[in-house]
C-alpha atoms as a PDB file:
ATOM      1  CA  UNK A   1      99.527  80.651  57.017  1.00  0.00           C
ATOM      2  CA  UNK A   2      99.406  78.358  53.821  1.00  0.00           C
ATOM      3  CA  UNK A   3     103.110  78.158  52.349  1.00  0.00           C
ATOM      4  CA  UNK A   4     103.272  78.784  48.275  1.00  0.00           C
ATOM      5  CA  UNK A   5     104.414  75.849  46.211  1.00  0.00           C
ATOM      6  CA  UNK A   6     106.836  76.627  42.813  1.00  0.00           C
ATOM      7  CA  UNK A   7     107.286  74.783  39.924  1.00  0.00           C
ATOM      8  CA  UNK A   8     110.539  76.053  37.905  1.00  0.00           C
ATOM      9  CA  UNK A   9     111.683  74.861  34.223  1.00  0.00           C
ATOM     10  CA  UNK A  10     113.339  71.849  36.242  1.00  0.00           C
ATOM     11  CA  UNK A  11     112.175  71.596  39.823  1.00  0.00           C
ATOM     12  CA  UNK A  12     109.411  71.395  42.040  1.00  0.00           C
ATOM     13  CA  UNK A  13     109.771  73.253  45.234  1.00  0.00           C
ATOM     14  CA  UNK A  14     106.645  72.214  48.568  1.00  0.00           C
ATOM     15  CA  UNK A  15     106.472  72.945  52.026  1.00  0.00           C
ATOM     16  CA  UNK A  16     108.521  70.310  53.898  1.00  0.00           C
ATOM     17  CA  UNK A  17     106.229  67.283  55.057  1.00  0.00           C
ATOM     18  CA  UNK A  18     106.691  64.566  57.489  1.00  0.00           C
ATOM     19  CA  UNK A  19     106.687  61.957  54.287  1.00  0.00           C
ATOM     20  CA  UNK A  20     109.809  64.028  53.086  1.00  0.00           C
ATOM     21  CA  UNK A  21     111.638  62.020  55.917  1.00  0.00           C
ATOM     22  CA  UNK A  22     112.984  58.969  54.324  1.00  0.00           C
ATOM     23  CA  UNK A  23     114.361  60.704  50.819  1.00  0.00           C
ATOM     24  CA  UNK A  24     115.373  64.067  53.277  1.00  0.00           C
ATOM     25  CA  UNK A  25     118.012  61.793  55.112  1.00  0.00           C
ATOM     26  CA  UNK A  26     119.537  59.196  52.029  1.00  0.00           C
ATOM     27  CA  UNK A  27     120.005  62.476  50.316  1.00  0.00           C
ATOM     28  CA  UNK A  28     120.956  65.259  53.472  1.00  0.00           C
ATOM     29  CA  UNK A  29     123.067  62.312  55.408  1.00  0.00           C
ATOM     30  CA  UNK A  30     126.297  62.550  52.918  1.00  0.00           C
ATOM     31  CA  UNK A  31     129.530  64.172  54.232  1.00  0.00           C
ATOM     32  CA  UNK A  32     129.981  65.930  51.207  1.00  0.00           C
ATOM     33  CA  UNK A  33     126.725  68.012  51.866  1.00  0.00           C
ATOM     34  CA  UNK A  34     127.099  68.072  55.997  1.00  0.00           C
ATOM     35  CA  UNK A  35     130.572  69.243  55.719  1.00  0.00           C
ATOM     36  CA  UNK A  36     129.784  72.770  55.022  1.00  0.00           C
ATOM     37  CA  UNK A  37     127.231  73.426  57.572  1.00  0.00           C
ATOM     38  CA  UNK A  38     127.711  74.396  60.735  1.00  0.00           C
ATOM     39  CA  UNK A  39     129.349  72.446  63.643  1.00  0.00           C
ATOM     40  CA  UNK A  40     125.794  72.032  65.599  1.00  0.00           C
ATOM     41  CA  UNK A  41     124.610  70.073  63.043  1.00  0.00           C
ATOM     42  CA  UNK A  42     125.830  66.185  64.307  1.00  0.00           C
ATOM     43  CA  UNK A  43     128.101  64.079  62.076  1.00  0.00           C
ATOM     44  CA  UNK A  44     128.097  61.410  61.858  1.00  0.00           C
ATOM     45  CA  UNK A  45     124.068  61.871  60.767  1.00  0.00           C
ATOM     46  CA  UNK A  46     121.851  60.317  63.101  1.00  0.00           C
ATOM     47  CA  UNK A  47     119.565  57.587  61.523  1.00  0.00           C
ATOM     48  CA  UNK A  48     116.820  59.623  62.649  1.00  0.00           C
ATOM     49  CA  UNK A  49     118.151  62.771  62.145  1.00  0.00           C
ATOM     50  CA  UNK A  50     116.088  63.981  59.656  1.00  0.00           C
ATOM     51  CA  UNK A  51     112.390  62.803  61.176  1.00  0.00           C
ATOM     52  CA  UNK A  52     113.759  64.495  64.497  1.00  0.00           C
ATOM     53  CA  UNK A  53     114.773  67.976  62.083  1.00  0.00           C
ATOM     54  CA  UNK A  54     111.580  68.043  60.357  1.00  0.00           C
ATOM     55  CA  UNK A  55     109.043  67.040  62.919  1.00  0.00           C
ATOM     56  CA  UNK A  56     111.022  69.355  66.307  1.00  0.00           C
ATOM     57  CA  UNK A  57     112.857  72.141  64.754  1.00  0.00           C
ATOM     58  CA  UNK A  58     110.646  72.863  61.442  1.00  0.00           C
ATOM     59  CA  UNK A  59     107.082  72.003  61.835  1.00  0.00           C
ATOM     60  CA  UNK A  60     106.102  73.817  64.693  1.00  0.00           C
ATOM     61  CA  UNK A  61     107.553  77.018  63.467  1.00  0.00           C
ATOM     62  CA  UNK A  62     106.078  76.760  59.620  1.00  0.00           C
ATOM     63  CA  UNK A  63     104.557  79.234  58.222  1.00  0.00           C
ATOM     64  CA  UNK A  64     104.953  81.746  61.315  1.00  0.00           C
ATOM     65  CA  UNK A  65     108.668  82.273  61.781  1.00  0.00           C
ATOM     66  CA  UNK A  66     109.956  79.830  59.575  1.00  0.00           C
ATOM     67  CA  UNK A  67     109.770  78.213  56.162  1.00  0.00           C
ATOM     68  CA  UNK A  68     111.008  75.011  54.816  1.00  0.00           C
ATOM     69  CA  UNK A  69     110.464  74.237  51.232  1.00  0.00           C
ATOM     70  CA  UNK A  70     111.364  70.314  49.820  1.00  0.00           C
ATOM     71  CA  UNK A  71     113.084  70.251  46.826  1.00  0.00           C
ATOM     72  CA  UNK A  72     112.423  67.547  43.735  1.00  0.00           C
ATOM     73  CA  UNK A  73     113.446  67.132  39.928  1.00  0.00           C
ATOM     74  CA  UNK A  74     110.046  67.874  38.588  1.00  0.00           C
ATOM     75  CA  UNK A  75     110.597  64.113  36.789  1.00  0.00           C
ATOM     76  CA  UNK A  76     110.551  62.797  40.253  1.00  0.00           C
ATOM     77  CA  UNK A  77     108.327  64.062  42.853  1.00  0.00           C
ATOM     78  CA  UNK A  78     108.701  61.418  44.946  1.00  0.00           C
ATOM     79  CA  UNK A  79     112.774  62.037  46.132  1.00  0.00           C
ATOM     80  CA  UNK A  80     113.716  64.947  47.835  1.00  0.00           C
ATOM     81  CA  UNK A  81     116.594  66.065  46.388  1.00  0.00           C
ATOM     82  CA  UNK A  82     117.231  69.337  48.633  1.00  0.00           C
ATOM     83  CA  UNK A  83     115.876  72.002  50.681  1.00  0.00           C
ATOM     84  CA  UNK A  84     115.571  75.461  50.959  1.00  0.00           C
ATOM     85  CA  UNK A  85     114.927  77.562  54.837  1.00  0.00           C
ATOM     86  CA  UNK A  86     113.675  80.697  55.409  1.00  0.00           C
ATOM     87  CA  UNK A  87     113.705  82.381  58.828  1.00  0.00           C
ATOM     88  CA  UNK A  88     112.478  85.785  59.784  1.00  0.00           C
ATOM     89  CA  UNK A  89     114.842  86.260  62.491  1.00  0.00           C
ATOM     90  CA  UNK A  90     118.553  85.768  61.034  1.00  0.00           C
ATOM     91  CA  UNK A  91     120.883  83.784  63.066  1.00  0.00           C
ATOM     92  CA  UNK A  92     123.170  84.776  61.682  1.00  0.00           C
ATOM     93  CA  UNK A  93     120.966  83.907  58.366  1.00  0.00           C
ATOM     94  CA  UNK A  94     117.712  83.879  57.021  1.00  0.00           C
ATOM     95  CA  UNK A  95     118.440  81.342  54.928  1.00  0.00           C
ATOM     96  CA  UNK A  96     119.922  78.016  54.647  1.00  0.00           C
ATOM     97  CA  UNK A  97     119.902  75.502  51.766  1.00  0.00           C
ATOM     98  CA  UNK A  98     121.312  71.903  50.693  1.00  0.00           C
ATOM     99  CA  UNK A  99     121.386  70.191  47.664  1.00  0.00           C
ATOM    100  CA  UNK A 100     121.879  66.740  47.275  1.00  0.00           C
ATOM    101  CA  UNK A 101     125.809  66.327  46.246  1.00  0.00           C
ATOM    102  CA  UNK A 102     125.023  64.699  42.665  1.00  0.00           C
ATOM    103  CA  UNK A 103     122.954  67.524  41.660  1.00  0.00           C
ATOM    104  CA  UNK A 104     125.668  69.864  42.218  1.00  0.00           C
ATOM    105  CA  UNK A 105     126.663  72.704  39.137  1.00  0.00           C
ATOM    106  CA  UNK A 106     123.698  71.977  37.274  1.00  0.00           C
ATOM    107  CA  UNK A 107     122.332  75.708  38.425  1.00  0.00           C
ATOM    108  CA  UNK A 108     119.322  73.684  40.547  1.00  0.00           C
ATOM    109  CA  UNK A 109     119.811  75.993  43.881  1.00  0.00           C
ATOM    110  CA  UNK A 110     119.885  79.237  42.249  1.00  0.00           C
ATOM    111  CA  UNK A 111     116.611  78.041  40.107  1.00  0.00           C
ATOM    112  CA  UNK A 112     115.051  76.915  43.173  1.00  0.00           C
ATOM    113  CA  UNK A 113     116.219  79.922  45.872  1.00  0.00           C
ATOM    114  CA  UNK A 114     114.667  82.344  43.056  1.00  0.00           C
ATOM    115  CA  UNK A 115     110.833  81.926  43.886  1.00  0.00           C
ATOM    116  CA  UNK A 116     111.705  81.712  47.644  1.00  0.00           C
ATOM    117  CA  UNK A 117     113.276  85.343  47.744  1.00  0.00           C
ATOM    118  CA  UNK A 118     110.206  86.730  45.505  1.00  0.00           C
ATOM    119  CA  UNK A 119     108.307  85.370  48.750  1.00  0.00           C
ATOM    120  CA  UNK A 120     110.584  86.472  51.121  1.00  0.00           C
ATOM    121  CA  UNK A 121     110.281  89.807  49.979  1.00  0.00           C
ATOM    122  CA  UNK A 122     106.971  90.441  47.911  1.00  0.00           C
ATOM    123  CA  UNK A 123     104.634  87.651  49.808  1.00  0.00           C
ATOM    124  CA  UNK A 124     106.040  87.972  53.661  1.00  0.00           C
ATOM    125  CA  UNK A 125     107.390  91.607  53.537  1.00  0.00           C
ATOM    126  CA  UNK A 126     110.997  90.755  54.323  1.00  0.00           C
ATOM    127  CA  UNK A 127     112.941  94.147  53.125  1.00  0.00           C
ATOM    128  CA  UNK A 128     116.571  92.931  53.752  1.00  0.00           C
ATOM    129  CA  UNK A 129     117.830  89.071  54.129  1.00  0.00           C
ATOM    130  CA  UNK A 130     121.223  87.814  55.674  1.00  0.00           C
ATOM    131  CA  UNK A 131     123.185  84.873  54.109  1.00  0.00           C
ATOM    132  CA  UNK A 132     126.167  83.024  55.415  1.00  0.00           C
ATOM    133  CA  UNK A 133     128.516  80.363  53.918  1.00  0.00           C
ATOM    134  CA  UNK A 134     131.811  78.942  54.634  1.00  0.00           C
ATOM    135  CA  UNK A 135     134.607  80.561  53.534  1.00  0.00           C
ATOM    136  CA  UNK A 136     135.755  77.958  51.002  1.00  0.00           C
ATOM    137  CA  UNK A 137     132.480  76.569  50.279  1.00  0.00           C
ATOM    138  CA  UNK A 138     132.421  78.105  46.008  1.00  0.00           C
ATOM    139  CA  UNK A 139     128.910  76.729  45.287  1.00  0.00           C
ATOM    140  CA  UNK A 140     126.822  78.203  47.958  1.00  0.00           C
ATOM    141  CA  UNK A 141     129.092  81.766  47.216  1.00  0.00           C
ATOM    142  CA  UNK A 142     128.238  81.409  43.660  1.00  0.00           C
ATOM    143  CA  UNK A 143     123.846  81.080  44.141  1.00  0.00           C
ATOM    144  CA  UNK A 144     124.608  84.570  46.093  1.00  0.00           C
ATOM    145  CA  UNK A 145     127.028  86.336  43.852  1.00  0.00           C
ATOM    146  CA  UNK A 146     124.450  84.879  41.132  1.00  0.00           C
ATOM    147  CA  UNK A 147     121.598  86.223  42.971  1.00  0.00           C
ATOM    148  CA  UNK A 148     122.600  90.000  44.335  1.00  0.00           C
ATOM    149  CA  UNK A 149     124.156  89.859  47.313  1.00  0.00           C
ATOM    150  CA  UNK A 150     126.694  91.277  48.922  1.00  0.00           C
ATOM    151  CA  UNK A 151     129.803  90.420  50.608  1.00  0.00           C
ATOM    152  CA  UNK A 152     130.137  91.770  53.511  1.00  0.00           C
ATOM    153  CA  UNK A 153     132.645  90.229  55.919  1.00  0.00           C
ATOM    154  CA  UNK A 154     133.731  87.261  57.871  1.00  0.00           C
ATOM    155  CA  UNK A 155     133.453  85.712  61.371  1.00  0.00           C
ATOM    156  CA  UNK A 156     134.948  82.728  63.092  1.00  0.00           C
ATOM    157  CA  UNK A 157     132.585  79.928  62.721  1.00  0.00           C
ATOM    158  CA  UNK A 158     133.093  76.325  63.679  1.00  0.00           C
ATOM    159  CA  UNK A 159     131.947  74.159  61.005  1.00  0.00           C
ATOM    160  CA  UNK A 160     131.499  70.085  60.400  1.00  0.00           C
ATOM    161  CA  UNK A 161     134.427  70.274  58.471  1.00  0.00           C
ATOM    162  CA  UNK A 162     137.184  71.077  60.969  1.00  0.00           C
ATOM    163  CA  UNK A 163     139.053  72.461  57.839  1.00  0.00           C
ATOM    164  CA  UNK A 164     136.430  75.271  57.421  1.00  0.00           C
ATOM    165  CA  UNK A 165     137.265  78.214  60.493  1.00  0.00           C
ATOM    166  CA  UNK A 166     135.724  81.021  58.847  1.00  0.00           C
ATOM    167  CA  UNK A 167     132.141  81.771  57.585  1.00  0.00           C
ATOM    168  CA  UNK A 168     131.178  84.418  54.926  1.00  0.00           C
ATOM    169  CA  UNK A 169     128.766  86.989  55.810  1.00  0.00           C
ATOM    170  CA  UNK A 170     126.387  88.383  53.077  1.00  0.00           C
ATOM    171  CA  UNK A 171     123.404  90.667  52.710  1.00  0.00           C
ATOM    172  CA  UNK A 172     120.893  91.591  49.905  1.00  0.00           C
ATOM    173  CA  UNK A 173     117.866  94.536  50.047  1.00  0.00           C
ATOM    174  CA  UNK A 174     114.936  94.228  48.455  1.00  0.00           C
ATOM    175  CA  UNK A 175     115.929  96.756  45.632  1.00  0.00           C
ATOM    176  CA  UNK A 176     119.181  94.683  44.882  1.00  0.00           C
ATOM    177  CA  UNK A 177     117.061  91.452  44.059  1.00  0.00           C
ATOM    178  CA  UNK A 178     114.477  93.375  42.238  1.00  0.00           C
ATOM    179  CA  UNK A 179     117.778  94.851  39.786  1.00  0.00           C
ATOM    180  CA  UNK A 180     119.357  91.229  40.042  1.00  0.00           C
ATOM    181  CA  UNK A 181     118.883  89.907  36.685  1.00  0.00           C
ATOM    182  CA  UNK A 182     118.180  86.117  37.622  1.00  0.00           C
ATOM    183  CA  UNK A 183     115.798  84.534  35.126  1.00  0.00           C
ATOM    184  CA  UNK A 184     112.132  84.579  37.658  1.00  0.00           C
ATOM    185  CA  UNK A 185     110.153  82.157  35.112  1.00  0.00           C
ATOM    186  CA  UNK A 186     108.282  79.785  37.115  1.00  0.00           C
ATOM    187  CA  UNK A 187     104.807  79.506  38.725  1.00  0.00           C
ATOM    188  CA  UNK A 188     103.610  79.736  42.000  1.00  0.00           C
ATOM    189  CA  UNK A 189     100.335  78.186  43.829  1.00  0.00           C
ATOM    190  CA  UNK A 190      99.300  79.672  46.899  1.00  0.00           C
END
């Protein structure tokens, strides 16, 4: 299945690509954007952590169970800047997303996470997605508050940050993005 590719007012959003590689890890392999994920994910970052990420755990699965979209300022579509997965089967998620730490609270993830959730639910037929963020972690609450989700609990989770013990657990329907009143103005190829 051929993945869509969106161009918002600022960004540029493409399936992820082996070339991603070298701008995926300078931007991805900063503490300040590992720190909130989960504890699986190694820190220190491996010097080949991100050409292991890209061409084991998301190329084989894109476009059937998975999605990975690459992130760039639509001024520079040559550094990836962030990302933005999408899984079918939620674990606990369906979706994960980073953003390069010095293009934080500009509103870039919420402007790119809109097109992928019109996919999720109007191209691939998702009718219900599950979100998850550590508790403590205001940016990545905000793009769901922002977006239409719903709070819906907490779990233990182990995270890279030892400080983080607790993860946020959120959920949004179909209907409650359709009535969310994020701005949708951007294009999408097929």
């Amino acid at each position: 299945m051929k993945i869509a590719t969106f161009e918002t007012a600022r960004l540029f959003l493409k399936p992820i690509t082996k070339q991603d590689t070298p701008s995926y890890q300078k931007n991805f392999a900063d503490y300040e954007v590992i720190r909130f994920l989960a504890a699986t994910v190694p820190w220190p970052y491996p010097e080949n952590g991100a050409e292991f990420f890209i061409e084991q755990m998301i190329l084989p699965h894109q476009g059937k169970d998975r999605w990975c979209w690459s992130i760039f300022e639509k001024d520079n579509l040559s550094e990836v800047i962030g990302a933005i997965d999408l899984w079918r089967v939620p674990n606990p998620a369906n979706r994960g997303f980073w953003l390069a730490h010095r293009h934080w609270n500009k509103g870039y993830m919420t402007e790119a996470v809109t097109p992928v959730m019109d996919y999720a639910f109007n191209e691939l037929g998702f009718e219900e997605l599950f979100f998850s963020n550590a508790l403590g972690n205001t940016q990545s609450r905000r793009v769901k508050e922002k977006t239409g989700a719903t709070l819906t609990g907490f779990r233990d989770e182990a995270f890279v940050d030892p400080k983080f013990i607790k993860a946020e657990n959120w959920h949004l329907t179909k209907k409650d993005w359709m009535a969310s009143i994020v701005n949708r103005s951007y294009n999408m190829k097929k």
